[in-house]
N, C-alpha and C. Protein backbone atom coordinates (compact mmCIF):
# COMPACT_ATOMS: atom_id res chain seq x y z
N UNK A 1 5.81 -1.46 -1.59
CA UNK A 1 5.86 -0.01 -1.60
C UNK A 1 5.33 0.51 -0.26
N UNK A 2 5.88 1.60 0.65
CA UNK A 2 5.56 2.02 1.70
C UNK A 2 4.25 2.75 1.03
N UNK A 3 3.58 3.51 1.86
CA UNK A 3 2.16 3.97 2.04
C UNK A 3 2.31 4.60 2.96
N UNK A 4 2.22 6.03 2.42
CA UNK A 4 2.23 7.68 3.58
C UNK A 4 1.14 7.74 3.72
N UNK A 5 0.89 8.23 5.13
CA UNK A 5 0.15 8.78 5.92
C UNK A 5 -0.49 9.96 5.78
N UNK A 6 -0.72 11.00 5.19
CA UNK A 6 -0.71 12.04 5.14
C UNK A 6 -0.42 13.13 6.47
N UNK A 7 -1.83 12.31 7.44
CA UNK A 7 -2.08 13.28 8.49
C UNK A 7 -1.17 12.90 9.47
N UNK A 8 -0.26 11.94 9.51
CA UNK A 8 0.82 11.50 10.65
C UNK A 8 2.31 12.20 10.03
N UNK A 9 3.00 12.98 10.88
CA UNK A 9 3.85 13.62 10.71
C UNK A 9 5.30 13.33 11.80
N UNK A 10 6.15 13.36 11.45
CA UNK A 10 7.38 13.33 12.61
C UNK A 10 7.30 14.30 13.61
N UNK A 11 7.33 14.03 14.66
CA UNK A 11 7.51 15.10 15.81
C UNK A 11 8.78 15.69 15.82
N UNK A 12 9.98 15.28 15.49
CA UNK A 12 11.22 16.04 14.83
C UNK A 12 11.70 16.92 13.85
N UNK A 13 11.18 16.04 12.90
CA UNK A 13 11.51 16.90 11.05
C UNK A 13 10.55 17.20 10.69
N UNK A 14 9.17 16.52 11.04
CA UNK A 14 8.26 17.09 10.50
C UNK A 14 7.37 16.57 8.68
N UNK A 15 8.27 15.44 8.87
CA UNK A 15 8.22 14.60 7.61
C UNK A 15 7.16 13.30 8.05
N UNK A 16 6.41 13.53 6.48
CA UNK A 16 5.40 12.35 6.93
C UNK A 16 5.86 10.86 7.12
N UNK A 17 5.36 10.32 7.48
CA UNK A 17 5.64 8.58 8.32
C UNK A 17 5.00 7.81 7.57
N UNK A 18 5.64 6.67 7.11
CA UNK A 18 5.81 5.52 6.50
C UNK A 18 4.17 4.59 7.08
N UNK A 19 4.48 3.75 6.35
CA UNK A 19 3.02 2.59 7.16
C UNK A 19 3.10 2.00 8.43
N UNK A 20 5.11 1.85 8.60
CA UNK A 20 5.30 1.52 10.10
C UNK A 20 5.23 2.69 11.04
N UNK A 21 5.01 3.80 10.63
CA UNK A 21 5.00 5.15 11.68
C UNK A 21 6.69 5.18 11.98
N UNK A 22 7.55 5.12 10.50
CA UNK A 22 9.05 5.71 11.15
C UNK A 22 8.95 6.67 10.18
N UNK A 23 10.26 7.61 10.49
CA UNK A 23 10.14 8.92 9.50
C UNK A 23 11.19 8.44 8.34
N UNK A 24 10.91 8.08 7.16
CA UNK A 24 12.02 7.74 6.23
C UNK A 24 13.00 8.97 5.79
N UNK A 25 12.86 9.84 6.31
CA UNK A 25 14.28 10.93 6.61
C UNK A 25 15.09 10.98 7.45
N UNK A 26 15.07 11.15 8.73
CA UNK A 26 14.90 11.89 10.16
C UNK A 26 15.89 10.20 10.57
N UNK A 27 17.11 10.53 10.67
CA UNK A 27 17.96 9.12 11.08
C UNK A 27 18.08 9.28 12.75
N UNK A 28 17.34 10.60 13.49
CA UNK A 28 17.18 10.84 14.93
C UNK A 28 15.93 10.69 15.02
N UNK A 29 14.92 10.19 14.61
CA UNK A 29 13.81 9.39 14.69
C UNK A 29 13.44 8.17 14.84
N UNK A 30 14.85 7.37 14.45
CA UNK A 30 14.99 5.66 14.46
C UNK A 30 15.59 5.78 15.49
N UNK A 31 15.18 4.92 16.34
CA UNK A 31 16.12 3.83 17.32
C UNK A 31 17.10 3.64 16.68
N UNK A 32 18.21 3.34 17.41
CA UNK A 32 19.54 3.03 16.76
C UNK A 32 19.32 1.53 16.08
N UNK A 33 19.15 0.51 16.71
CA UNK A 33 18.90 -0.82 15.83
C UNK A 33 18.03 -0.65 14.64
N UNK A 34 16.52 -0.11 14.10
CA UNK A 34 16.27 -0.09 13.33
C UNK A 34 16.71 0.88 12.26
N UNK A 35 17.50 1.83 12.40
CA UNK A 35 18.39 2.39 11.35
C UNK A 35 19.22 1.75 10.68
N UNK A 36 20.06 0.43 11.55
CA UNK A 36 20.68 0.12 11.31
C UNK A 36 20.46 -1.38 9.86
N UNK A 37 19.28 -1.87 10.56
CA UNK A 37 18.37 -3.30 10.16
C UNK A 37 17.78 -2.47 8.57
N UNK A 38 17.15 -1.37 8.94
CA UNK A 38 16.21 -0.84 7.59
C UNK A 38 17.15 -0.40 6.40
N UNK A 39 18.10 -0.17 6.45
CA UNK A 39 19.55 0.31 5.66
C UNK A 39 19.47 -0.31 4.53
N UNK A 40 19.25 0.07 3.27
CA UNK A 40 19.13 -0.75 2.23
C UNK A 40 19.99 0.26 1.08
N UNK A 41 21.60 -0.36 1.08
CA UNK A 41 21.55 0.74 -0.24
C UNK A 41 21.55 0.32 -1.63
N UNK A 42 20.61 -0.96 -1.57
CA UNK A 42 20.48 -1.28 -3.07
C UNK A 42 19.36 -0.63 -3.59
N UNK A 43 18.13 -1.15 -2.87
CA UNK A 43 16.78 -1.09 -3.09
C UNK A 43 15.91 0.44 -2.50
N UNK A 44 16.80 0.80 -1.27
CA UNK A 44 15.62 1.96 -0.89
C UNK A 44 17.16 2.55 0.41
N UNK A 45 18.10 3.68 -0.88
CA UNK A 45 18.99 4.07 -0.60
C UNK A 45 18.40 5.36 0.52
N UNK A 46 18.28 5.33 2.01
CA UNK A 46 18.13 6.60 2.76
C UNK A 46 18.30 8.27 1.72
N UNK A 47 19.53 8.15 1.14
CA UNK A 47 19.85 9.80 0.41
C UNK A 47 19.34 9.64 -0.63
N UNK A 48 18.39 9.22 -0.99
CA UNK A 48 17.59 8.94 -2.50
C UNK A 48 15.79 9.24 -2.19
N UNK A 49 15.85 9.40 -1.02
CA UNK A 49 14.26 9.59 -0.42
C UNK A 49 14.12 11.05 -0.10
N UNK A 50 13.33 11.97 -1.49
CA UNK A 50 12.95 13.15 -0.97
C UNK A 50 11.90 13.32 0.16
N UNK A 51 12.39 14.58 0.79
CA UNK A 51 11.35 15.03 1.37
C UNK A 51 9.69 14.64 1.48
N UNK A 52 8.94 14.44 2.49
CA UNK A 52 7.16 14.14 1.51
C UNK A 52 7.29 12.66 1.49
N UNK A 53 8.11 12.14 1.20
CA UNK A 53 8.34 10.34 1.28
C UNK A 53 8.55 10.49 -0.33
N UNK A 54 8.72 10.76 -1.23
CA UNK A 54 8.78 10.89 -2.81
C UNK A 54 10.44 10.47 -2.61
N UNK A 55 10.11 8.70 -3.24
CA UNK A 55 11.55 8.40 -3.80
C UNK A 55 12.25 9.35 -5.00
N UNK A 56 13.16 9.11 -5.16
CA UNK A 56 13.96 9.62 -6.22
C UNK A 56 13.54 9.01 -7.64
N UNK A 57 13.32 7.65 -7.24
CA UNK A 57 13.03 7.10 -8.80
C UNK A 57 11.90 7.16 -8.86
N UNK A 58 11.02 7.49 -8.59
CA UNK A 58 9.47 7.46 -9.04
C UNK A 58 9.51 9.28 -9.17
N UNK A 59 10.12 10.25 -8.67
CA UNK A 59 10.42 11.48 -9.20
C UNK A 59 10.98 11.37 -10.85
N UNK A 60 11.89 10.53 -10.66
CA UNK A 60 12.59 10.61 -12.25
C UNK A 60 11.32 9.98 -13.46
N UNK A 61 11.01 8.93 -12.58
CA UNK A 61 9.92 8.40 -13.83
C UNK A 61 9.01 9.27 -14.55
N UNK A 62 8.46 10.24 -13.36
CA UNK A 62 7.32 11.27 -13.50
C UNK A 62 7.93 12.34 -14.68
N UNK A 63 9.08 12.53 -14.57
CA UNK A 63 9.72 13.61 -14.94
C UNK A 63 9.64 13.48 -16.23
N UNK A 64 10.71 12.22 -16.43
CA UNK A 64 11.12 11.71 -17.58
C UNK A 64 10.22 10.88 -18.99
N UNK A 65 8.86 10.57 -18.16
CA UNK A 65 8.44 10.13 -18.65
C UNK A 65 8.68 8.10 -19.36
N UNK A 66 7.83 7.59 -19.40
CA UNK A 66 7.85 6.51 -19.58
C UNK A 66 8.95 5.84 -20.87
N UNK A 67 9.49 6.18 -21.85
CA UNK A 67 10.52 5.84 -22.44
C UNK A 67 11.87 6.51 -22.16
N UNK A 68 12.03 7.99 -21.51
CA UNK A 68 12.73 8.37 -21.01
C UNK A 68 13.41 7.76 -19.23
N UNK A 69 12.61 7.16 -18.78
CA UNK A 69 12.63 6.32 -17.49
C UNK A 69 13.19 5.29 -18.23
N UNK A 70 13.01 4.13 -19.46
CA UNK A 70 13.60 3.04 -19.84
C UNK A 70 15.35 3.37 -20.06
N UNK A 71 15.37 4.76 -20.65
CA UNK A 71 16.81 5.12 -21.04
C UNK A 71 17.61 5.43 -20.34
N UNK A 72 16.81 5.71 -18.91
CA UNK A 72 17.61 6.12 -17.71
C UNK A 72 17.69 5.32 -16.91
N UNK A 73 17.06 3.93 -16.53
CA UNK A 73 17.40 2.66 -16.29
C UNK A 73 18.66 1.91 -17.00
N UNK A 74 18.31 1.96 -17.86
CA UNK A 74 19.06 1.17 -18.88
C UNK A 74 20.87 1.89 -19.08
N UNK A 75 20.49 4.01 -18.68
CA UNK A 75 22.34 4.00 -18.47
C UNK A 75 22.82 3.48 -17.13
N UNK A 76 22.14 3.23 -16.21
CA UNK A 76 22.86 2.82 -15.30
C UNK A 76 22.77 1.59 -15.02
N UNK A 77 22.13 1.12 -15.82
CA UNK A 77 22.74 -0.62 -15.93
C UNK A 77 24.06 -0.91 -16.28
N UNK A 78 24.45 -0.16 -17.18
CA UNK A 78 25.37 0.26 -17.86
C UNK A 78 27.04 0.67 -17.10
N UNK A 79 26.35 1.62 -16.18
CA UNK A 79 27.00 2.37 -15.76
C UNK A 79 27.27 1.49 -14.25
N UNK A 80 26.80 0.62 -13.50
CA UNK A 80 26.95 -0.21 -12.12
C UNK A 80 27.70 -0.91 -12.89
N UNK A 81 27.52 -1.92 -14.34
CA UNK A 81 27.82 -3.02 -14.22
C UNK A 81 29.60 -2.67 -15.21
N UNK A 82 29.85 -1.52 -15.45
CA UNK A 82 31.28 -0.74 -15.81
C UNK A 82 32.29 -1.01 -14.95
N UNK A 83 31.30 -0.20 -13.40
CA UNK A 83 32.22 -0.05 -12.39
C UNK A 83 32.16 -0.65 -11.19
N UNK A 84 31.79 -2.10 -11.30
CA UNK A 84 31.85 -2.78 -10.44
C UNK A 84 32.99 -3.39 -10.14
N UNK A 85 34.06 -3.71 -10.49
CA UNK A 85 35.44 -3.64 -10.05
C UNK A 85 36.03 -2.82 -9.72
N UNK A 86 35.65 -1.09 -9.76
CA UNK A 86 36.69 -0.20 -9.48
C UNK A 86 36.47 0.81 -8.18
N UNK A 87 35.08 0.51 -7.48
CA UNK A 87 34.50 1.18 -6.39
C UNK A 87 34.81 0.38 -5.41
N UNK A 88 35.24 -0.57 -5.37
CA UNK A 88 35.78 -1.42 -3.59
C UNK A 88 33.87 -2.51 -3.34
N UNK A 89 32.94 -2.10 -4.09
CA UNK A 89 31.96 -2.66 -3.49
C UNK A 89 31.35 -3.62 -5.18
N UNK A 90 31.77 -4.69 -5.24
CA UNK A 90 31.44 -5.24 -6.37
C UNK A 90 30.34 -5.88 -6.27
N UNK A 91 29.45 -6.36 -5.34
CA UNK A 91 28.58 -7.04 -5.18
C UNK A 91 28.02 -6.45 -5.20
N UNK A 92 27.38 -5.08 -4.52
CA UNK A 92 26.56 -3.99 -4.11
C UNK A 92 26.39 -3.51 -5.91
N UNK A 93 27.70 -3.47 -6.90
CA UNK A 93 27.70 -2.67 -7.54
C UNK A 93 26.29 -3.33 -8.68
N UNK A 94 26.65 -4.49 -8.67
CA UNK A 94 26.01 -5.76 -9.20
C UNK A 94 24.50 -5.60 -8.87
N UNK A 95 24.45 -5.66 -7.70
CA UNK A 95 22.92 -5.55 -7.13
C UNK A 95 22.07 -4.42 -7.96
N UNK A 96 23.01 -3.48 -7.70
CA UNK A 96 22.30 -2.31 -8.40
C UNK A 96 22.02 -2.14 -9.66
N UNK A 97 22.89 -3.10 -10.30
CA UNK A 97 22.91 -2.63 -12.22
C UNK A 97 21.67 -3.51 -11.91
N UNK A 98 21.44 -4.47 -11.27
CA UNK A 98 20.06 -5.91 -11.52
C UNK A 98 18.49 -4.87 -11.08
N UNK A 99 18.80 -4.12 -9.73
CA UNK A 99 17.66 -2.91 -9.65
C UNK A 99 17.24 -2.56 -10.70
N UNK A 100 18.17 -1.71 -11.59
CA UNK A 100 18.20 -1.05 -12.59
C UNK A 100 17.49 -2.39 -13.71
N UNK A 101 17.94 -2.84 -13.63
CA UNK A 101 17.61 -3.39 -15.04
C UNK A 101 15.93 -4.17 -14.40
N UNK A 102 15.54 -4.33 -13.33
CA UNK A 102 14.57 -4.93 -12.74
C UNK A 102 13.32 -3.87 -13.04
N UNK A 103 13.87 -2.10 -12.83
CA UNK A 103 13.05 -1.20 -13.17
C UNK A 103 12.65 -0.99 -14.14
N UNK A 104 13.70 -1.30 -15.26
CA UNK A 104 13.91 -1.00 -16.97
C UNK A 104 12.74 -2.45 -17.35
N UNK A 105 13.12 -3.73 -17.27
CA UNK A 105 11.99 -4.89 -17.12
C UNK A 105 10.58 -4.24 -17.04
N UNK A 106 9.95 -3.74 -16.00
CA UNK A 106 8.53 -3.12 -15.85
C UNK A 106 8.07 -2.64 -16.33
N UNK A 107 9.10 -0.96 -16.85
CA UNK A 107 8.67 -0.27 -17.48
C UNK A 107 8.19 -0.74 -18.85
N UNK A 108 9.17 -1.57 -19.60
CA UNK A 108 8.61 -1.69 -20.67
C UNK A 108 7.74 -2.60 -20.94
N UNK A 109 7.59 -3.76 -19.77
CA UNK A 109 6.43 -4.17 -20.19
C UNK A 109 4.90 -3.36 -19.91
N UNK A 110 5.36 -2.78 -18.91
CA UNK A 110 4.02 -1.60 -19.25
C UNK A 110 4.10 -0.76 -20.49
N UNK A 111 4.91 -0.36 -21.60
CA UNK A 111 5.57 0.29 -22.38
C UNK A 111 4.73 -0.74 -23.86
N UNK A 112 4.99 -2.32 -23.51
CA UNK A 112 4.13 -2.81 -24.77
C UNK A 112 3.11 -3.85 -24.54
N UNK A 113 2.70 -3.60 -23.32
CA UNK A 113 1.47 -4.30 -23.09
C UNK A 113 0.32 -4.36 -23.98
């Protein structure tokens, strides 16, 4: 898990900085090679990172709450491993239903610990 900074900020966007001091928004903040190297759209999709450094899925968890986070894992396990023949990216699609189901895994064992 990255680890924000609070008091270190982008000199561009203005968005706080990661533990390596890059801005996980701001794609005119990376050097061109490490934009390219850090690119992850299984695990830590760039358009999935709000503002503040607040992923998307740890927003939804908060939201949704802890059995509501299992059900929302669990549709898009559902939902990657449907349409993984029909998006052109079957491997990627794969990766992602396994995310998903890797998140759904945690939760519930925190769920019946």
């Amino acid at each position: 898990m990255i680890t924000i900074h609070a008091s270190e900020s982008c000199t561009i966007c203005g968005n706080l900085l990661d533990d390596k001091l890059d801005c996980p928004e701001c794609e005119d903040c990376y050097p061109e090679n490490i934009a390219e190297v850090d690119y992850d759209p299984v695990n830590k999709p760039p358009h999935y990172l709000l503002s503040g450094g607040v992923e998307c899925i740890d927003y939804m968890r908060q939201v949704l709450g802890l059995q509501g986070f299992i059900d929302y894992c669990h549709g898009n396990v559902i939902k990657y491993q449907h349409r993984y023949n029909y998006k052109g990216k079957p491997v990627e699609d794969m990766e992602k239903a396994q995310y998903y189901l890797n998140k759904m895994v945690e939760a519930m064992k925190e769920k019946h610990k």
